[in-house]
N, C-alpha and C. Protein backbone atom coordinates (compact mmCIF):
# COMPACT_ATOMS: atom_id res chain seq x y z
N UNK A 1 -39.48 166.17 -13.71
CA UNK A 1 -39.19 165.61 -15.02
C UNK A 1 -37.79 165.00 -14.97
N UNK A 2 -37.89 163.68 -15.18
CA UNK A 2 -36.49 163.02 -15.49
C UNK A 2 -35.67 163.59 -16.55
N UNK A 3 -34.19 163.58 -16.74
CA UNK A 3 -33.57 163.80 -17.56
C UNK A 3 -32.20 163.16 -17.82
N UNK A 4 -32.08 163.43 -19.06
CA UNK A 4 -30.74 162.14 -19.70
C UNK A 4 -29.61 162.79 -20.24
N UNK A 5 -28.67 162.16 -20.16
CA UNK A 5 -27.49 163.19 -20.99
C UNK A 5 -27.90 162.63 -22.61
N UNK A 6 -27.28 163.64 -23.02
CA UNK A 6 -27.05 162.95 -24.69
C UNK A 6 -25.73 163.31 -25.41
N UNK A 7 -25.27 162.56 -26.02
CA UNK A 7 -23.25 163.02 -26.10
C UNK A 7 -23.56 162.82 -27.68
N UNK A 8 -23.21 163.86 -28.45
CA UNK A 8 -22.60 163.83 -29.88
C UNK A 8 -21.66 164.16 -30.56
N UNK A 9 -21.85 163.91 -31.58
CA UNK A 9 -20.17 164.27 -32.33
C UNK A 9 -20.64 165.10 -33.52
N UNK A 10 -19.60 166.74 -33.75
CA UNK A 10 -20.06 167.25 -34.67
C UNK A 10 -18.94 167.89 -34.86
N UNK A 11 -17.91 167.99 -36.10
CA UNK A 11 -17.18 169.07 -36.23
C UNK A 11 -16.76 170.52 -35.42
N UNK A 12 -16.19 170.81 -34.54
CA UNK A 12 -15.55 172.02 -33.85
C UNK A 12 -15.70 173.34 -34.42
N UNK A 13 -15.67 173.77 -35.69
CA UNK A 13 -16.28 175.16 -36.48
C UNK A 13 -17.53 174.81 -36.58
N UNK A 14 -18.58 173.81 -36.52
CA UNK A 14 -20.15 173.76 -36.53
C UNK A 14 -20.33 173.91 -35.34
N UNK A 15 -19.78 173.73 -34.30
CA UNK A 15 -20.42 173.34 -32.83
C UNK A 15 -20.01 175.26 -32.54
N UNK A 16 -19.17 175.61 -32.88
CA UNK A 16 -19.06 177.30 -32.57
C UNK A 16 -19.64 178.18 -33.30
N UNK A 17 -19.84 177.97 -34.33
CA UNK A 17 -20.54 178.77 -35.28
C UNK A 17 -22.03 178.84 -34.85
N UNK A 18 -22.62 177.45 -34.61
CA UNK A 18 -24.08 177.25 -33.90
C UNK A 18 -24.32 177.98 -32.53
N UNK A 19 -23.03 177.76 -32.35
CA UNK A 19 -22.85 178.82 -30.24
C UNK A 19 -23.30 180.26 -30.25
N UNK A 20 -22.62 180.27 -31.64
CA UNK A 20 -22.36 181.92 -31.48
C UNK A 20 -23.64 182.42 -32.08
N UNK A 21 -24.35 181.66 -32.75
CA UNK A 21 -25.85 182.29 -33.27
C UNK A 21 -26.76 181.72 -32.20
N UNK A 22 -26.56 180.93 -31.85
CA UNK A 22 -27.33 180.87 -30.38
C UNK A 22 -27.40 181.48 -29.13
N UNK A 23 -26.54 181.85 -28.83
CA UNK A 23 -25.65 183.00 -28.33
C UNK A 23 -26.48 184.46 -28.00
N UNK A 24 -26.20 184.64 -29.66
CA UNK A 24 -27.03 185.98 -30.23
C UNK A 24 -28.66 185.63 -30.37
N UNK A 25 -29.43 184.28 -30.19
CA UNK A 25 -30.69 184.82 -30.04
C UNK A 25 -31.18 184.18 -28.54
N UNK A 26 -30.05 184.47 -27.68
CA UNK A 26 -30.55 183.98 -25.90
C UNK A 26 -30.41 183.02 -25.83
N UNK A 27 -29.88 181.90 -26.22
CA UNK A 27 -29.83 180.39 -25.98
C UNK A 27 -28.72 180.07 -25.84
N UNK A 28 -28.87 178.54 -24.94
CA UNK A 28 -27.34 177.69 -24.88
C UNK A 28 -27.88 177.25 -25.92
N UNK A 29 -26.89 175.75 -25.94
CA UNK A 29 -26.68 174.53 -26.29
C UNK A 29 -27.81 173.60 -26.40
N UNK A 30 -27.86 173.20 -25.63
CA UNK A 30 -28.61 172.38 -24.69
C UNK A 30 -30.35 172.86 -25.13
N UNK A 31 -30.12 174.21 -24.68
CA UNK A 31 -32.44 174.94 -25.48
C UNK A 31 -32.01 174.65 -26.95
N UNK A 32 -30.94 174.72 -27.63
CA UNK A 32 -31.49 174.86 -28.49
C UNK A 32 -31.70 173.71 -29.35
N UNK A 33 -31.13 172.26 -28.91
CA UNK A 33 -31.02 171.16 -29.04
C UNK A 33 -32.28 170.22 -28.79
N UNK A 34 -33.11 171.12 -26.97
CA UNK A 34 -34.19 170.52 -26.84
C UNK A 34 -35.38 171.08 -27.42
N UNK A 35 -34.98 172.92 -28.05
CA UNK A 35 -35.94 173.07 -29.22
C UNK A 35 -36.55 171.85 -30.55
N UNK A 36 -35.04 171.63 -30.60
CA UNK A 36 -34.97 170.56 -32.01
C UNK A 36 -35.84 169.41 -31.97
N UNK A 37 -35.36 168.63 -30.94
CA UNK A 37 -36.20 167.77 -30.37
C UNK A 37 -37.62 167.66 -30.08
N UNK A 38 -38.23 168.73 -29.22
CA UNK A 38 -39.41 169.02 -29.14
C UNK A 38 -40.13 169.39 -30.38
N UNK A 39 -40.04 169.58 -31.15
CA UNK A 39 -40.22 170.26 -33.01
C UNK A 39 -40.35 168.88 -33.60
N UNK A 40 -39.30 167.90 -33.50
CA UNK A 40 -39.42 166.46 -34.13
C UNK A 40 -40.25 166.12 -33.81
N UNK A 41 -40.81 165.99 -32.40
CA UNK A 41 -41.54 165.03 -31.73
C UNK A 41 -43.34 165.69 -32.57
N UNK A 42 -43.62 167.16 -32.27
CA UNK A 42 -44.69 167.64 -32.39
C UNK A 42 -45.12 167.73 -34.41
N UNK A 43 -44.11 167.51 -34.94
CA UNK A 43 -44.10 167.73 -36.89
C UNK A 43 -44.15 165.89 -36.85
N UNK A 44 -43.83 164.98 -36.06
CA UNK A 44 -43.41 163.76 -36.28
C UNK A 44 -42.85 163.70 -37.24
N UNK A 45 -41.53 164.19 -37.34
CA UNK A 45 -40.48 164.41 -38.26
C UNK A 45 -39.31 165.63 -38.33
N UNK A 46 -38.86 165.31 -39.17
CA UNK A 46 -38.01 166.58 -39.40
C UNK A 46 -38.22 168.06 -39.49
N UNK A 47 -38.11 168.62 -38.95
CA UNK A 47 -38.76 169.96 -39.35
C UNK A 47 -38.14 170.95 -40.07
N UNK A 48 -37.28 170.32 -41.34
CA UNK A 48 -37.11 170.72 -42.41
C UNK A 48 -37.37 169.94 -43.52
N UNK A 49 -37.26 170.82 -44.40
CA UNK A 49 -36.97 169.88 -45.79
C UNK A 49 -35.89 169.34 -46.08
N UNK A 50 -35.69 168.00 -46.03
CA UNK A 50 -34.52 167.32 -47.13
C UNK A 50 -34.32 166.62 -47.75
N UNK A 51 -33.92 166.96 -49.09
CA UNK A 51 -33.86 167.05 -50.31
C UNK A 51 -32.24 166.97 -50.98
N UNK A 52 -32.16 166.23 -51.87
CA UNK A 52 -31.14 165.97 -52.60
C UNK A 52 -31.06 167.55 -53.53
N UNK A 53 -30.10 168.19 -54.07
CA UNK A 53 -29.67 169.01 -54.77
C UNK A 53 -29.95 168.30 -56.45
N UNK A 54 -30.56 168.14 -57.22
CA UNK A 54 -30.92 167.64 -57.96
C UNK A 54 -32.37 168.22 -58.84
N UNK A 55 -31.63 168.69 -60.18
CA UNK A 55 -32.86 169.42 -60.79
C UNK A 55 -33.64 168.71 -61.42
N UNK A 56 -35.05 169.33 -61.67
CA UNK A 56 -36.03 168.58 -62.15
C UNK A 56 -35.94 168.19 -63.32
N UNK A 57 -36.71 167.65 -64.18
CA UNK A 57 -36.37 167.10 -65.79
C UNK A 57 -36.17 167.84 -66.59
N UNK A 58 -37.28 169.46 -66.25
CA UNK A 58 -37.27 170.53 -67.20
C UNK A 58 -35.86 171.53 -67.17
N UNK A 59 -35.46 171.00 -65.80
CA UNK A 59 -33.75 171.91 -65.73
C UNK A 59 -32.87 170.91 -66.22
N UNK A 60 -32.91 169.59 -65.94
CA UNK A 60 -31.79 168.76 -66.52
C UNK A 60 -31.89 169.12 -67.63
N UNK A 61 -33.13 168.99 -68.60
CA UNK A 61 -32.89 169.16 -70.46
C UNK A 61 -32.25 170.81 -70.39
N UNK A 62 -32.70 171.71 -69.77
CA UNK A 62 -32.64 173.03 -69.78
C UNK A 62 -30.55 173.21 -70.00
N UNK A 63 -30.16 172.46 -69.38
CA UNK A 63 -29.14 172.07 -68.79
C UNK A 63 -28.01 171.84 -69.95
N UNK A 64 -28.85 170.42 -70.51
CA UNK A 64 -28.42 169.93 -71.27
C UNK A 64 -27.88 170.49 -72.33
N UNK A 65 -29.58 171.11 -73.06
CA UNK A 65 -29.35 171.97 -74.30
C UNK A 65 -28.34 172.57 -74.16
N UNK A 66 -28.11 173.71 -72.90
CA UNK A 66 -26.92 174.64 -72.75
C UNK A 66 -25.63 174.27 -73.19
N UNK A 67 -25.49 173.21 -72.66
CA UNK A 67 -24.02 172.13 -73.07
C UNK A 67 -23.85 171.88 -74.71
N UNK A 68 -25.12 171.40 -74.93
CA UNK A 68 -24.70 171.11 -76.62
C UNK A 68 -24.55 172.48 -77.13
N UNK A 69 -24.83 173.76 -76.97
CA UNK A 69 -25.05 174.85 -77.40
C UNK A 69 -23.56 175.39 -77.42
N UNK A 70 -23.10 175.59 -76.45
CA UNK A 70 -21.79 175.76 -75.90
C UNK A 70 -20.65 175.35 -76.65
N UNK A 71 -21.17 174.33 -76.65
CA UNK A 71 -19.75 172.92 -76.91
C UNK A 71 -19.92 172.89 -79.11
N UNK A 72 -21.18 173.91 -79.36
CA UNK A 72 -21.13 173.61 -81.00
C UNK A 72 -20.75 175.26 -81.19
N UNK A 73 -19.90 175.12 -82.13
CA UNK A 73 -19.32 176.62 -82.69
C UNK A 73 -19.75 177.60 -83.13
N UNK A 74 -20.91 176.71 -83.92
CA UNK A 74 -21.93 178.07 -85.10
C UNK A 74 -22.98 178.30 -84.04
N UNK A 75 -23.19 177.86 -83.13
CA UNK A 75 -24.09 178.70 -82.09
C UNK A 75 -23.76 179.98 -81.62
N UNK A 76 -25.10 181.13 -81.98
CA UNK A 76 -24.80 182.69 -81.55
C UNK A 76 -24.05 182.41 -80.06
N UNK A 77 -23.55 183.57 -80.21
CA UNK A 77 -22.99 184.12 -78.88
C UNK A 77 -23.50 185.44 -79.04
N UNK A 78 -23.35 185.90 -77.57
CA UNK A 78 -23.75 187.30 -77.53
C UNK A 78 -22.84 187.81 -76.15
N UNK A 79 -22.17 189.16 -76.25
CA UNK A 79 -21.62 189.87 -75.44
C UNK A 79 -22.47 190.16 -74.53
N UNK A 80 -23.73 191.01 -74.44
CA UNK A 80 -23.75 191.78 -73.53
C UNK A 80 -25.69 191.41 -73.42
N UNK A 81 -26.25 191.67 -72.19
CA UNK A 81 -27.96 191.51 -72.73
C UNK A 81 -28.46 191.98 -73.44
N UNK A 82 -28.13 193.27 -73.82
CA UNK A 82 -28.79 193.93 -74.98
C UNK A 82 -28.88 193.60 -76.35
N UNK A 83 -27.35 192.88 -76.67
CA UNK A 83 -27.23 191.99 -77.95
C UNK A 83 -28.66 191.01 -77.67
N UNK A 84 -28.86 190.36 -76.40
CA UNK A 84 -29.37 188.82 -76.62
C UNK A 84 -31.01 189.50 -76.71
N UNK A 85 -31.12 190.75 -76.07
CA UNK A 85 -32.57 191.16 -76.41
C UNK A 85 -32.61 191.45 -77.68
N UNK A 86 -31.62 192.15 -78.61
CA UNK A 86 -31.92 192.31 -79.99
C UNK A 86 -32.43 190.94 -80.49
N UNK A 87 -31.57 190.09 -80.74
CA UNK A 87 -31.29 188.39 -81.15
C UNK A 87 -32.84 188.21 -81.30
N UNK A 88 -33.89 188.35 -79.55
CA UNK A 88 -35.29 187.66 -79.63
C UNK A 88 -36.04 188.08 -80.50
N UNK A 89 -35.84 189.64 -80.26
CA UNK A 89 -36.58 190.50 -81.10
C UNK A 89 -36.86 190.50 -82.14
N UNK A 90 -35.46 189.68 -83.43
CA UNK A 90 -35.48 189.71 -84.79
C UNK A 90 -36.71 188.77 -85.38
């Protein structure tokens, strides 16, 4: 089997931090890189999820409300959970 170098660039605390958990489950560098690779090739893709940090519509409004709630004065407050379980209860 032929083989190629491959040279990257990654931050110095990522490239050790990755060592050292690689490290700890039997691997260099290098396996665990051509793990990665081999995984792309066989998912034809990424073999994670990625995804923007970004909530759905029902958390943005969820969100929202909170803010107007907050930000208006005569809205209950409550100290402790037990207050906010009384509150539902009434």
């Amino acid at each position: 089997m032929a083989t190629t170098n491959l040279n990257i660039r990654t931050e110095k605390a990522v490239k050790d931090q990755a060592e050292k958990i690689f490290n700890e489950l039997g691997l260099n560098m290098t396996t665990a890189v051509n793990i990665f690779l081999r995984t792309v090739i066989r998912d034809q893709g990424i073999p994670f999820e990625l995804k923007l940090d970004v909530p759905n519509d029902t958390t943005a409004a969820a969100i929202e409300e909170g803010r107007k709630m907050m930000s208006d004065p005569t809205a209950p407050r409550y100290s402790s959970m037990d207050d906010l379980k009384k509150a539902l209860e009434e």
